[in-house]
C-alpha atoms as a PDB file:
ATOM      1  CA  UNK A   1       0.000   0.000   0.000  1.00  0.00           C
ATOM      2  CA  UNK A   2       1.447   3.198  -1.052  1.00  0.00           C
ATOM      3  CA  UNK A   3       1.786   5.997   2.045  1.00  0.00           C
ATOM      4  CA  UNK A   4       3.826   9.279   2.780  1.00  0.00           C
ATOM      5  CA  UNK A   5       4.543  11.111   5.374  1.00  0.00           C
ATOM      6  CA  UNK A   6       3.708  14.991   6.235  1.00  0.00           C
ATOM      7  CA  UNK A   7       7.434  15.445   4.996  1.00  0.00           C
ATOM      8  CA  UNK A   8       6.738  13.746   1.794  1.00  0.00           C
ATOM      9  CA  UNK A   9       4.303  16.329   0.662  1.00  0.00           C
ATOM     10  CA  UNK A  10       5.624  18.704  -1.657  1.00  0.00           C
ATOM     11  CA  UNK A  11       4.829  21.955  -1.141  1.00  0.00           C
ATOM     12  CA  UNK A  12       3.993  24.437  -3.594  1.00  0.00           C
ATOM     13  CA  UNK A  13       6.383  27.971  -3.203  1.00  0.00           C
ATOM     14  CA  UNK A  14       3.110  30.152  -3.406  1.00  0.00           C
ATOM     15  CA  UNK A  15       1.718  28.446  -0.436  1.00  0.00           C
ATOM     16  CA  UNK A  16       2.441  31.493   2.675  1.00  0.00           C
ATOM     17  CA  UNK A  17       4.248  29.633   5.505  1.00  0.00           C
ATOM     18  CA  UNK A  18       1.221  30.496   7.686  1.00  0.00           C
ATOM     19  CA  UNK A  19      -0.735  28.089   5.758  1.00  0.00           C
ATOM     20  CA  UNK A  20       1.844  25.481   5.896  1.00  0.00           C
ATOM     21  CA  UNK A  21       0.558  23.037   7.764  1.00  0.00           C
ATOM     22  CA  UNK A  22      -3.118  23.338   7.046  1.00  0.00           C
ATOM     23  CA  UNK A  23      -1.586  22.675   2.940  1.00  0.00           C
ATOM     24  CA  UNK A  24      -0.236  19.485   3.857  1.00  0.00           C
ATOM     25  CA  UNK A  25      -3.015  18.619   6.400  1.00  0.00           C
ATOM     26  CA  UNK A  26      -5.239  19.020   3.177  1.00  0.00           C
ATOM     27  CA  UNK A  27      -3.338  17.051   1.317  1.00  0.00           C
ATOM     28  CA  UNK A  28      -2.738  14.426   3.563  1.00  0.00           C
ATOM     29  CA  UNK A  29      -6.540  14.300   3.787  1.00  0.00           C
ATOM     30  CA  UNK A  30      -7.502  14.422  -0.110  1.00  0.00           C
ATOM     31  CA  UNK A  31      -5.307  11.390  -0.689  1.00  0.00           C
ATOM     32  CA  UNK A  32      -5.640   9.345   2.358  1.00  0.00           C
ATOM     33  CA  UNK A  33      -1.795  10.006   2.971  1.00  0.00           C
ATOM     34  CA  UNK A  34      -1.164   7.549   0.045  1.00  0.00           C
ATOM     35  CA  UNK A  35      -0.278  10.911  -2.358  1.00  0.00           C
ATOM     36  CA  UNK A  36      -3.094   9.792  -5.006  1.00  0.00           C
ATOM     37  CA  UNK A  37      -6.395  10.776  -5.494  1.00  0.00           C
ATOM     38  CA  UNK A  38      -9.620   9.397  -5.169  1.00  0.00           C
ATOM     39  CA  UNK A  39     -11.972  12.445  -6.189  1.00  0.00           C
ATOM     40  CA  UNK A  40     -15.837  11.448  -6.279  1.00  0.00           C
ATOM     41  CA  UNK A  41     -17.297  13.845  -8.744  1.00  0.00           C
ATOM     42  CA  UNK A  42     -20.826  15.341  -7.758  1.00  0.00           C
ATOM     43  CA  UNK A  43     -20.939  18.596  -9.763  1.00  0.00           C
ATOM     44  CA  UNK A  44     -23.138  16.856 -12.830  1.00  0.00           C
ATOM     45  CA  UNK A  45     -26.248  17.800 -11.631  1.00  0.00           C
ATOM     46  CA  UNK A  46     -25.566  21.793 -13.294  1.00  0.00           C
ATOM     47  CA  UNK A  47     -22.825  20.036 -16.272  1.00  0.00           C
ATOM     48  CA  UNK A  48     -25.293  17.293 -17.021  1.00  0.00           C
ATOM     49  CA  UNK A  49     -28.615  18.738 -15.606  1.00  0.00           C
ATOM     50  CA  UNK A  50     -30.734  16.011 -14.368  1.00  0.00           C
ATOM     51  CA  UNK A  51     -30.502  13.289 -17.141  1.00  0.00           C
ATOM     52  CA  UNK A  52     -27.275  11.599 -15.134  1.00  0.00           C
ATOM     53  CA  UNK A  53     -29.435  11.208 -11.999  1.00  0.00           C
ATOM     54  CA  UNK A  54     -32.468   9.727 -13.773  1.00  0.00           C
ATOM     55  CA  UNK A  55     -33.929   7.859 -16.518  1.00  0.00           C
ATOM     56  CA  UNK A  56     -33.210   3.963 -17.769  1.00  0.00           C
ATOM     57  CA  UNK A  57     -30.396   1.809 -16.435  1.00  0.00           C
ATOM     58  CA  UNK A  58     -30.138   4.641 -12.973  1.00  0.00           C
ATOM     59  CA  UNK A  59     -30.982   2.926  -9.622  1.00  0.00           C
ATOM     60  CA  UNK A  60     -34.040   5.167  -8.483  1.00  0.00           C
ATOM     61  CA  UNK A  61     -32.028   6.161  -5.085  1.00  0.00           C
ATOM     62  CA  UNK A  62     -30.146   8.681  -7.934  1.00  0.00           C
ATOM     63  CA  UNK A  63     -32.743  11.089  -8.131  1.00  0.00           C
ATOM     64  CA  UNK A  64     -32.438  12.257  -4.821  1.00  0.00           C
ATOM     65  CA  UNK A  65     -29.059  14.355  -3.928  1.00  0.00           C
ATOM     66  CA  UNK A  66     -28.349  13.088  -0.485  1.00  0.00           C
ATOM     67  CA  UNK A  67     -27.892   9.709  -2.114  1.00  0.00           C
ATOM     68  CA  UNK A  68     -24.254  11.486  -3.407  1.00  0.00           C
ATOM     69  CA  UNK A  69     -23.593  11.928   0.272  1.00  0.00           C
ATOM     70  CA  UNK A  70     -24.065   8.697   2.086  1.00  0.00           C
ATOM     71  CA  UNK A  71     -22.070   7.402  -0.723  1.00  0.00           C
ATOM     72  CA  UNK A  72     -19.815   9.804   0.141  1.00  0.00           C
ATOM     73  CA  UNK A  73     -20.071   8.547   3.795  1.00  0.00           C
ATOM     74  CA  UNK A  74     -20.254   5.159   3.648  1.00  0.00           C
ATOM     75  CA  UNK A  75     -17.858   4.960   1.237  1.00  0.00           C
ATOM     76  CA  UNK A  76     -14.225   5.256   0.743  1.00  0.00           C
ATOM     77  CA  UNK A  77     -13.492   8.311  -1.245  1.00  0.00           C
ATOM     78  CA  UNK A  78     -10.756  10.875  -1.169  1.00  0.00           C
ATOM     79  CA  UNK A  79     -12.948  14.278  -1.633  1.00  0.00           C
ATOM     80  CA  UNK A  80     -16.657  14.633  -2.452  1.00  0.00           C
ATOM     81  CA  UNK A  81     -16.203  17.605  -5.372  1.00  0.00           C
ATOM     82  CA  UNK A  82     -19.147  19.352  -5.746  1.00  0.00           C
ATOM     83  CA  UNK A  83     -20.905  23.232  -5.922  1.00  0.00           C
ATOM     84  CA  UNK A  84     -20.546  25.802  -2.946  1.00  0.00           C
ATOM     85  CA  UNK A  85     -24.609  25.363  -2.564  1.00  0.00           C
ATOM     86  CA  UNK A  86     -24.628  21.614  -2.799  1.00  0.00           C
ATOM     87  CA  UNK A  87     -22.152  21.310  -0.430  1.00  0.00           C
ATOM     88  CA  UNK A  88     -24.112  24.499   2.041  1.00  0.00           C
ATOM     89  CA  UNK A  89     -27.442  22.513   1.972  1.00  0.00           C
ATOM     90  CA  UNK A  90     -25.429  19.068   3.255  1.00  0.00           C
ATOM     91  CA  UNK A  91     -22.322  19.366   4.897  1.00  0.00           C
ATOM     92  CA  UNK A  92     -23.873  20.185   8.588  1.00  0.00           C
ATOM     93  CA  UNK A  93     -25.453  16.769   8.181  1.00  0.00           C
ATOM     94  CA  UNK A  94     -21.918  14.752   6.827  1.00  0.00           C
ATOM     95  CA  UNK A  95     -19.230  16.451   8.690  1.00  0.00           C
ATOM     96  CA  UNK A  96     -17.095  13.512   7.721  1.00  0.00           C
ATOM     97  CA  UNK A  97     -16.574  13.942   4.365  1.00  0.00           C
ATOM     98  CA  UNK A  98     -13.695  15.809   2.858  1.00  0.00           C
ATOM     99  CA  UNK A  99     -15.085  18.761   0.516  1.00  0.00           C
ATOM    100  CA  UNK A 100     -13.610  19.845  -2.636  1.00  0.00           C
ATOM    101  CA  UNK A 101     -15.663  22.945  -4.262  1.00  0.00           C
ATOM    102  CA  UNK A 102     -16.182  23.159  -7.893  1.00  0.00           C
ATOM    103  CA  UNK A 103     -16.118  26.894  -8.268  1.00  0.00           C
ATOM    104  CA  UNK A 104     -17.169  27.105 -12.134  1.00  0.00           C
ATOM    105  CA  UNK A 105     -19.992  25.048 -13.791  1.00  0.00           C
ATOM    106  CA  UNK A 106     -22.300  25.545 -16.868  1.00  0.00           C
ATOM    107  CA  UNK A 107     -24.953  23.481 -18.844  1.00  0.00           C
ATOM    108  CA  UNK A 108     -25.133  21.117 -21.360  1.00  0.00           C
ATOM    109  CA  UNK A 109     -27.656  23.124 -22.883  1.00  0.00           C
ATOM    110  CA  UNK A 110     -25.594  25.434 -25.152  1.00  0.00           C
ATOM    111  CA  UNK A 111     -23.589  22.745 -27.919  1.00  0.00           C
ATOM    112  CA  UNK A 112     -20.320  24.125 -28.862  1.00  0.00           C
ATOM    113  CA  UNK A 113     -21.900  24.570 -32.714  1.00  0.00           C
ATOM    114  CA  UNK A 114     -23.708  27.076 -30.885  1.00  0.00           C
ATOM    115  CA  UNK A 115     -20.979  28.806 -29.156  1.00  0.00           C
ATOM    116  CA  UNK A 116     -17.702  27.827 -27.833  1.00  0.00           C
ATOM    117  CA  UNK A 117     -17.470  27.098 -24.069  1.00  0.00           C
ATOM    118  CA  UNK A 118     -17.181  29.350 -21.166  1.00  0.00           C
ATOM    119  CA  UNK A 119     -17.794  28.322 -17.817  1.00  0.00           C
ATOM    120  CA  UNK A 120     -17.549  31.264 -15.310  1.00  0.00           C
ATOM    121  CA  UNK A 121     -16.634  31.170 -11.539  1.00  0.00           C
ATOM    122  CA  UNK A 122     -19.771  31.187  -9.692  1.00  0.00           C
ATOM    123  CA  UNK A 123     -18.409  33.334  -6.605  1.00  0.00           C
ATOM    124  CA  UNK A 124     -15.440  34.631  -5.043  1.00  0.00           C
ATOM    125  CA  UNK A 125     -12.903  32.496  -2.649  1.00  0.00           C
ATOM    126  CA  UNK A 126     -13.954  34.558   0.235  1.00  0.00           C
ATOM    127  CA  UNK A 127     -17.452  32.862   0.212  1.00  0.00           C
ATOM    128  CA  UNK A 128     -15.856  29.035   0.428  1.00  0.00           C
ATOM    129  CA  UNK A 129     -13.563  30.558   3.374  1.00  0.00           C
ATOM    130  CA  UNK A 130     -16.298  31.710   5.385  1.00  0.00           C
ATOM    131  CA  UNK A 131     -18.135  28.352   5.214  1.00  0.00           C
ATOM    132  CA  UNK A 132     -14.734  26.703   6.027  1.00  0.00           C
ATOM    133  CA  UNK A 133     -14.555  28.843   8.882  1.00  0.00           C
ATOM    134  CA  UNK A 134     -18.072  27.836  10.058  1.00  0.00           C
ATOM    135  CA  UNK A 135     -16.422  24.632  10.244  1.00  0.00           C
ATOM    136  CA  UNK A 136     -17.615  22.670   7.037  1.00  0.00           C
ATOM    137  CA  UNK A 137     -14.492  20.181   5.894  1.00  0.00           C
ATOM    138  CA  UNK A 138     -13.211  21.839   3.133  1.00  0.00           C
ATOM    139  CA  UNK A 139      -9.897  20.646   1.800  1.00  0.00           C
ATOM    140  CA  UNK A 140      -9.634  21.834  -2.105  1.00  0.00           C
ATOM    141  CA  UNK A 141     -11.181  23.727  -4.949  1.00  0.00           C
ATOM    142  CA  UNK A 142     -11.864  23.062  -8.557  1.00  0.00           C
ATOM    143  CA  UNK A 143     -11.912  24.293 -11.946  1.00  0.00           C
ATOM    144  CA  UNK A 144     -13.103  23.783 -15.145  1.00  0.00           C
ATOM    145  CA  UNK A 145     -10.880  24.875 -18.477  1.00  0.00           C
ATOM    146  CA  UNK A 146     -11.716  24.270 -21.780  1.00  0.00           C
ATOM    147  CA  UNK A 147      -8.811  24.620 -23.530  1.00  0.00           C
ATOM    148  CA  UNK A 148      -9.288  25.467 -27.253  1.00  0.00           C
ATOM    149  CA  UNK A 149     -12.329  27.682 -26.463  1.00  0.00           C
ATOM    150  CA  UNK A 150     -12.465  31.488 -27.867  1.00  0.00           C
ATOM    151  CA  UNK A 151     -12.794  32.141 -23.602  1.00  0.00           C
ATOM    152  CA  UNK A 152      -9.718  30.014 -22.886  1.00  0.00           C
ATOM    153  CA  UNK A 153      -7.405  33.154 -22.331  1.00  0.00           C
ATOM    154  CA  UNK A 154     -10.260  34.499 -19.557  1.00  0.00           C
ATOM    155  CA  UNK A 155     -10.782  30.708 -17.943  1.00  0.00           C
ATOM    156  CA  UNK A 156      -6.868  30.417 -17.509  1.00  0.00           C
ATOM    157  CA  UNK A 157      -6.758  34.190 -16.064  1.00  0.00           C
ATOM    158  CA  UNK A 158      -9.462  33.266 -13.519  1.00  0.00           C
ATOM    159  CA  UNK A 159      -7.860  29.818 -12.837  1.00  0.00           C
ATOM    160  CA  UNK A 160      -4.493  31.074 -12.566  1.00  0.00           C
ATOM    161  CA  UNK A 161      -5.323  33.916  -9.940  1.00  0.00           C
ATOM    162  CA  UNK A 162      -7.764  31.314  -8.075  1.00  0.00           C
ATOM    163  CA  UNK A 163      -5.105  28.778  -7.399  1.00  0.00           C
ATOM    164  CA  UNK A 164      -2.595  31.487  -6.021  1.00  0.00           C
ATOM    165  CA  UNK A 165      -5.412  32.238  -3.660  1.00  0.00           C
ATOM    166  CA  UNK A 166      -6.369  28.910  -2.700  1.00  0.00           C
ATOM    167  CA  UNK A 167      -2.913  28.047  -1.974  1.00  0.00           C
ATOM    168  CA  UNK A 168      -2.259  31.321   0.352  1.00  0.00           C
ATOM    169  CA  UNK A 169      -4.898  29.702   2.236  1.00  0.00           C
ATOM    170  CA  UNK A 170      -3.701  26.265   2.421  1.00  0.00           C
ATOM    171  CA  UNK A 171      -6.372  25.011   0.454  1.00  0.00           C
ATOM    172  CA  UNK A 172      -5.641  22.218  -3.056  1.00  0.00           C
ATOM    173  CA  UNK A 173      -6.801  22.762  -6.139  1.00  0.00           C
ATOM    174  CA  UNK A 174      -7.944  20.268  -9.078  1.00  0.00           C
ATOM    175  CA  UNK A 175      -8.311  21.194 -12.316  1.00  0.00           C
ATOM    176  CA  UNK A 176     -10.250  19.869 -14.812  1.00  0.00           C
ATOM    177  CA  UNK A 177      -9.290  20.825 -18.572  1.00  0.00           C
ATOM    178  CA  UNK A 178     -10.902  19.717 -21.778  1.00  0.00           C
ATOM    179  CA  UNK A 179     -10.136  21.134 -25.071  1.00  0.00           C
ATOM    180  CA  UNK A 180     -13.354  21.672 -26.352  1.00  0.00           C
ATOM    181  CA  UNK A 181     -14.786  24.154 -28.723  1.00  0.00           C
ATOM    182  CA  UNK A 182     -14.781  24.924 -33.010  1.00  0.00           C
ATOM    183  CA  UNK A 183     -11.166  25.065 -32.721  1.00  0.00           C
ATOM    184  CA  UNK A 184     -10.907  21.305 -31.535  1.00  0.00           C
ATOM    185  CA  UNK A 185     -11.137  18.546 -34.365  1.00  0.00           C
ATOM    186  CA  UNK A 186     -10.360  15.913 -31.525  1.00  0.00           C
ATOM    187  CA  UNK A 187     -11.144  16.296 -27.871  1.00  0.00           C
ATOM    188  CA  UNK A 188      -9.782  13.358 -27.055  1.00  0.00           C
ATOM    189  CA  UNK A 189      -6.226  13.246 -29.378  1.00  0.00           C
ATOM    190  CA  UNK A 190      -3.179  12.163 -27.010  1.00  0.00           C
ATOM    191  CA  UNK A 191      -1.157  15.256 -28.051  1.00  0.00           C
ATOM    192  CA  UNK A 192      -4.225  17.608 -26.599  1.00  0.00           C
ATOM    193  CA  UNK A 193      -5.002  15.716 -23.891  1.00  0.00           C
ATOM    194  CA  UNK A 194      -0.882  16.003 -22.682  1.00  0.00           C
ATOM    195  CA  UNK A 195      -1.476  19.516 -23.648  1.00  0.00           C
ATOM    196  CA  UNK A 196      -3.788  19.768 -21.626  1.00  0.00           C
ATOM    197  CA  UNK A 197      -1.674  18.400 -18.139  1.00  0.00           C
ATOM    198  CA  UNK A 198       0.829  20.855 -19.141  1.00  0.00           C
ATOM    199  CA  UNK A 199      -1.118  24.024 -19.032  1.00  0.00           C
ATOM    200  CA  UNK A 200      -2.472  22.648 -15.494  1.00  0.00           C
ATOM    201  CA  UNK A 201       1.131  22.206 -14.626  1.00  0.00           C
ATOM    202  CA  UNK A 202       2.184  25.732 -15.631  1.00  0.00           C
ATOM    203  CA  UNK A 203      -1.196  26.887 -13.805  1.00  0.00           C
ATOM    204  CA  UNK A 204       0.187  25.889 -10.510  1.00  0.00           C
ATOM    205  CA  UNK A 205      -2.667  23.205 -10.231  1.00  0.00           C
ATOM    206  CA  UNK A 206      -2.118  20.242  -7.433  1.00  0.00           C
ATOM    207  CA  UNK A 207      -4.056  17.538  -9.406  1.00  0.00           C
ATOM    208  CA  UNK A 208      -5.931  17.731 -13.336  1.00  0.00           C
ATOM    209  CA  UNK A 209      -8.859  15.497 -14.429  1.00  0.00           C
ATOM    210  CA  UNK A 210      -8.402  14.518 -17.942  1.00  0.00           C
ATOM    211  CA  UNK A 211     -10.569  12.539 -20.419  1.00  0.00           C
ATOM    212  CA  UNK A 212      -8.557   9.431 -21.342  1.00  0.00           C
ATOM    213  CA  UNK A 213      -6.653   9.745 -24.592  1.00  0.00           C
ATOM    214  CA  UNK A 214      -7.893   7.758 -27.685  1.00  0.00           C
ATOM    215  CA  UNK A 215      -4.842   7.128 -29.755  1.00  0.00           C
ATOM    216  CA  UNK A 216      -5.397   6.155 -33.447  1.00  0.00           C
ATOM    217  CA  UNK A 217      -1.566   4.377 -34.154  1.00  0.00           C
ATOM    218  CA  UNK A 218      -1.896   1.258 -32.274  1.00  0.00           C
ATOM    219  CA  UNK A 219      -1.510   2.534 -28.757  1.00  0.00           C
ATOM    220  CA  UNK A 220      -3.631   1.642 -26.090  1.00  0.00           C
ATOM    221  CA  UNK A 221      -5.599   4.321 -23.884  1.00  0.00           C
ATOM    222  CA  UNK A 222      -3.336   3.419 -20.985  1.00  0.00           C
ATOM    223  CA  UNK A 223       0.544   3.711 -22.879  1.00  0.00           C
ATOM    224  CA  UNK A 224      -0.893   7.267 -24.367  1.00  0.00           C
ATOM    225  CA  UNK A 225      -1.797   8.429 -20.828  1.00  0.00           C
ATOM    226  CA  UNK A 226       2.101   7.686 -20.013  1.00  0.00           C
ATOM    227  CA  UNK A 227       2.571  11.106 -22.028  1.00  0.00           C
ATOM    228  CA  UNK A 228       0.475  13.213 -20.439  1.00  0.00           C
ATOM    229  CA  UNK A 229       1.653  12.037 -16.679  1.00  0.00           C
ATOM    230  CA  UNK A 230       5.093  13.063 -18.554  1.00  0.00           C
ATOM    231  CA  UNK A 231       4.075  16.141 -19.416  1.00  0.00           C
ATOM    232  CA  UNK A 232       2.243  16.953 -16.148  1.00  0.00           C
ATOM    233  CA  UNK A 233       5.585  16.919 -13.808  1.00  0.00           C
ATOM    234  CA  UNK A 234       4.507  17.372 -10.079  1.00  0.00           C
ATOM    235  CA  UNK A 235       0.796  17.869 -11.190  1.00  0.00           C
ATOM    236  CA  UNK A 236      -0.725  14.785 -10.472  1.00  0.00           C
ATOM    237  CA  UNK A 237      -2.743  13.618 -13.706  1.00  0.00           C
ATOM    238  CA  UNK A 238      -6.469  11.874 -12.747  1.00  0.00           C
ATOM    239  CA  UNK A 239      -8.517  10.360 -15.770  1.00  0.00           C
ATOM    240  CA  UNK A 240     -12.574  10.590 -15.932  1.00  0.00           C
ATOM    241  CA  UNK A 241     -14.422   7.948 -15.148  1.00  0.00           C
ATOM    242  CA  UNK A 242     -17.006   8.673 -18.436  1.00  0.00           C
ATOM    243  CA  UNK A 243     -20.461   6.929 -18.654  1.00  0.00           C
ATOM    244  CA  UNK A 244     -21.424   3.679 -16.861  1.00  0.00           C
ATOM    245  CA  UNK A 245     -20.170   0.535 -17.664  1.00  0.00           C
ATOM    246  CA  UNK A 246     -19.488  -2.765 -15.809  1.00  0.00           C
ATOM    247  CA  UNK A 247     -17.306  -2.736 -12.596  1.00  0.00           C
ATOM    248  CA  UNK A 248     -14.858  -5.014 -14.056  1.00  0.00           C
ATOM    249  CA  UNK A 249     -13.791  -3.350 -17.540  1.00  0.00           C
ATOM    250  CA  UNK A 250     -14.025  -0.122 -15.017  1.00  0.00           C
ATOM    251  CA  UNK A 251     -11.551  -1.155 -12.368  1.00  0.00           C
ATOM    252  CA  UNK A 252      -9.028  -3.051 -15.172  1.00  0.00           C
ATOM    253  CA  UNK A 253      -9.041   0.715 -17.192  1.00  0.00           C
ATOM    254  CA  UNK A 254      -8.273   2.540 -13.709  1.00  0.00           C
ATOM    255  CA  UNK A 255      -5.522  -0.390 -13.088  1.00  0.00           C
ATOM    256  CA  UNK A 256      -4.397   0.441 -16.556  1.00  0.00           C
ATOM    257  CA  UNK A 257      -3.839   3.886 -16.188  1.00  0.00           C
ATOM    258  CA  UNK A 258      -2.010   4.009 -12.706  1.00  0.00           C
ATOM    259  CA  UNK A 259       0.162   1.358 -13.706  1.00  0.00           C
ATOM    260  CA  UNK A 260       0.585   1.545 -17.659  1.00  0.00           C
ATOM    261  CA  UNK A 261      -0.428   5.098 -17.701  1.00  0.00           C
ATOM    262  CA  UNK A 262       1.216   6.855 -14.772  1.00  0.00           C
ATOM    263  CA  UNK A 263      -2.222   8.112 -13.438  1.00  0.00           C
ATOM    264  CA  UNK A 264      -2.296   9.489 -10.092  1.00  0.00           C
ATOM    265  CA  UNK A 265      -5.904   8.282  -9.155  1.00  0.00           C
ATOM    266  CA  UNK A 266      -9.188   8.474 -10.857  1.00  0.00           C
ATOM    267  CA  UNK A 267     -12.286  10.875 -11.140  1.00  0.00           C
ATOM    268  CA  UNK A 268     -15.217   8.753 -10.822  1.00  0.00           C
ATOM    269  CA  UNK A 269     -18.698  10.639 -10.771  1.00  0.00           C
ATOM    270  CA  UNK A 270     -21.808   8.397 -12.773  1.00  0.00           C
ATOM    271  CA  UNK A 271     -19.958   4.893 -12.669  1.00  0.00           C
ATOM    272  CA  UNK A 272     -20.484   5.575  -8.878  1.00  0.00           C
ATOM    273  CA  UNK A 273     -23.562   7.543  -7.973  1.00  0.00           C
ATOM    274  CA  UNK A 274     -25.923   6.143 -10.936  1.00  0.00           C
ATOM    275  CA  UNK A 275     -26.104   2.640  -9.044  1.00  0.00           C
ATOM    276  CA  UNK A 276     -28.014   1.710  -5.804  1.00  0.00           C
ATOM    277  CA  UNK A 277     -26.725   2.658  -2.248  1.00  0.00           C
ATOM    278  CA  UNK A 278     -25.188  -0.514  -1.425  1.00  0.00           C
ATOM    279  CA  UNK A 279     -23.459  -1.134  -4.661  1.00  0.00           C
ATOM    280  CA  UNK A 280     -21.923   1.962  -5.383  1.00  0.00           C
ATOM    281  CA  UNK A 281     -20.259   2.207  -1.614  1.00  0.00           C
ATOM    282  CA  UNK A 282     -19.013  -1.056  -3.182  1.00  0.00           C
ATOM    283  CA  UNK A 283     -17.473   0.687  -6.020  1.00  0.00           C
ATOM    284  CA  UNK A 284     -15.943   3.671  -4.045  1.00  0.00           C
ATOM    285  CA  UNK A 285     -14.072   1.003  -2.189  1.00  0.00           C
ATOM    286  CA  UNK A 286     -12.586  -0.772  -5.100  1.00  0.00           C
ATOM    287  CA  UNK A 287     -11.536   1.809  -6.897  1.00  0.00           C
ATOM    288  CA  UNK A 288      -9.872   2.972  -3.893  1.00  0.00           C
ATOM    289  CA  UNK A 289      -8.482  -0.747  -3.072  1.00  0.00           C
ATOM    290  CA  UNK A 290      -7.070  -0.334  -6.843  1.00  0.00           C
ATOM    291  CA  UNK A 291      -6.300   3.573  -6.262  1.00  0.00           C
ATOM    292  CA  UNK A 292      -4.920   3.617  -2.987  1.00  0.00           C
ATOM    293  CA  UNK A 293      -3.583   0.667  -2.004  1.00  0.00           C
ATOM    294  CA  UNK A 294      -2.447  -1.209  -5.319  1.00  0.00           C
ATOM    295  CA  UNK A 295      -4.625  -4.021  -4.925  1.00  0.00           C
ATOM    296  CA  UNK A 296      -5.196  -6.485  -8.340  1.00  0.00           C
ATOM    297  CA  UNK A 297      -8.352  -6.185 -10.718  1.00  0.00           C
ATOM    298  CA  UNK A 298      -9.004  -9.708  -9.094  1.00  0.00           C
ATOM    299  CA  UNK A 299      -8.897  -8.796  -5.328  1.00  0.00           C
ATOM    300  CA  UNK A 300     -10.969  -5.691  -6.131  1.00  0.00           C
ATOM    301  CA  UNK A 301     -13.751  -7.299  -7.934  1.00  0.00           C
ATOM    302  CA  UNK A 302     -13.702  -9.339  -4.630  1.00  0.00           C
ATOM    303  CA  UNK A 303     -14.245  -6.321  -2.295  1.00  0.00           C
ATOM    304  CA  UNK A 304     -16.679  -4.780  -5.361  1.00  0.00           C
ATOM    305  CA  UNK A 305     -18.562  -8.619  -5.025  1.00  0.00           C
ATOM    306  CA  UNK A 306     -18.816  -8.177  -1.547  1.00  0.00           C
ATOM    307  CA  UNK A 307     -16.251 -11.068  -0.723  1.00  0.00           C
ATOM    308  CA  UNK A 308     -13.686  -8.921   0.900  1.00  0.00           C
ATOM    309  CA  UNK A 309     -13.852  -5.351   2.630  1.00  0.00           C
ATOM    310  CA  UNK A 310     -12.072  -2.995   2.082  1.00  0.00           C
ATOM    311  CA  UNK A 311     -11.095   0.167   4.327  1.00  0.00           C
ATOM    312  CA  UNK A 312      -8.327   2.728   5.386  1.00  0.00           C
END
């Protein structure tokens, strides 16, 4: 099982010596003091309206929101990412969990033949300080790029400044960064999606969320991940989980891209939340059995079977 220590934790220059300690504390927290990540995303409910939380093939426990938090409980997660307000109307009630808060989101609605991508920051640092003040576990912030947008220069400008703010206050900061937009032929080429982990490097970010790469010269996903992880330095690089699918071609492409593909965790949002209660605490602890302690595709179909638990 991978661990570190406090002294292990790299950090950042722009992080004041003030905030020191509660930077590594953070950190130490968001990975489980194993140095990956295990991020459960819960911001689709503005990216992806309500269609991820309800229709054919989604256990019926989806459709209501507190459903993402005793998963987030019972579970064995890393950080519960979601939006300032989700988080506000929850967090008194699951203390527990460690908070990462998206700070831009936008629709679905608008296609980029329509217009290319922009996704705003919803409100200023100062209102995600005052509810960690009134004691809600926050550990992290996040932001969404689209690289390759006409509003790429103004999304890097507001991600640049926010992540020298969040770490002057201790706090991490993922970033998640798709090129997207009229510009973009291939969201998903290899070269973009290394790109891509290089801009969050140069950002100052502490973790990015990528889509996996989908090479076209014989490569698999996994071996054209290895570039990006290359190209993202101390930045660890996390892949998106994507649509549903079954747990075991899910947990051997996670396995793949920590050990093929360098990954430094996962991002794992619908292949968690859209199944029942029971099964999807399941889930959280094999990808983390997989993420954060090395186990085998095998022994973590066991704990996802119910065969073997799993916990930290």
């Amino acid at each position: 099982m991978p661990k570190i220590t406090r002294d292990q934790v790299r950090v950042p220059a722009d992080v004041m010596p003030e905030s020191r300690d509660e930077y590594i504390e953070n950190y130490m927290k968001a990975t489980r003091g194993t140095g990956r990540l295990m991020l459960f995303a819960c911001d689709q409910k503005v990216e992806h309206l309500n269609a991820d939380f309800y229709g054919e093939g989604i256990d019926i426990a989806d459709a209501q929101p507190e459903h993402l938090f005793e998963i987030g409980r019972q579970g064995v997660c890393g950080v519960l990412a979601g939006q300032r307000g989700l988080i506000a109307q929850y967090a008194a009630d699951y203390p527990e969990i460690n908070y990462l808060v998206k700070m831009n989101s936008k629709t679905n609605i608008v296609g980029v033949k329509q217009d290319d991508p922009y996704s705003p920051q919803l409100y200023d640092l100062d209102a995600v300080l005052a509810m960690r003040e009134a004691g809600v576990n926050i550990v992290g912030l996040g932001y969404t790029l689209y690289l390759g947008s006409e509003y790429e220069s103004t999304m890097m400008a507001e991600a640049g400044e926010l992540i020298a703010q969040a770490h002057a206050n201790g706090l991490l900061v993922v970033l998640w960064i798709y090129p997207r937009g009229k510009a973009v032929a291939a969201e998903k080429d290899p070269d973009l999606i290394a790109g891509a982990a290089g801009v969050a490097l140069c950002l100052g970010a502490d973790f990015v969320k990528v889509n996996p790469p989908k090479p076209e010269d014989g490569r698999t996903p996994a071996e054209a991940l290895k570039i990006a992880a290359m190209a993202a330095g101390r930045t660890g690089l996390v892949c998106a989980g994507g649509s549903t699918v079954d747990a075991e071609t899910f947990l051997t492409q996670l396995h793949d891209q920590i050990h093929i593909g360098g990954a430094c965790g996962n991002a794992t949002g619908r292949n968690i939340h859209q199944r029942s209660l029971a099964e999807a605490v399941r889930l959280t602890k094999a990808i983390s059995a997989i993420t954060l302690a090395d186990y085998s595709v095998e022994d973590a179909l066991d704990v996802f079977n119910g065969d073997e638990d799993f916990s930290l």
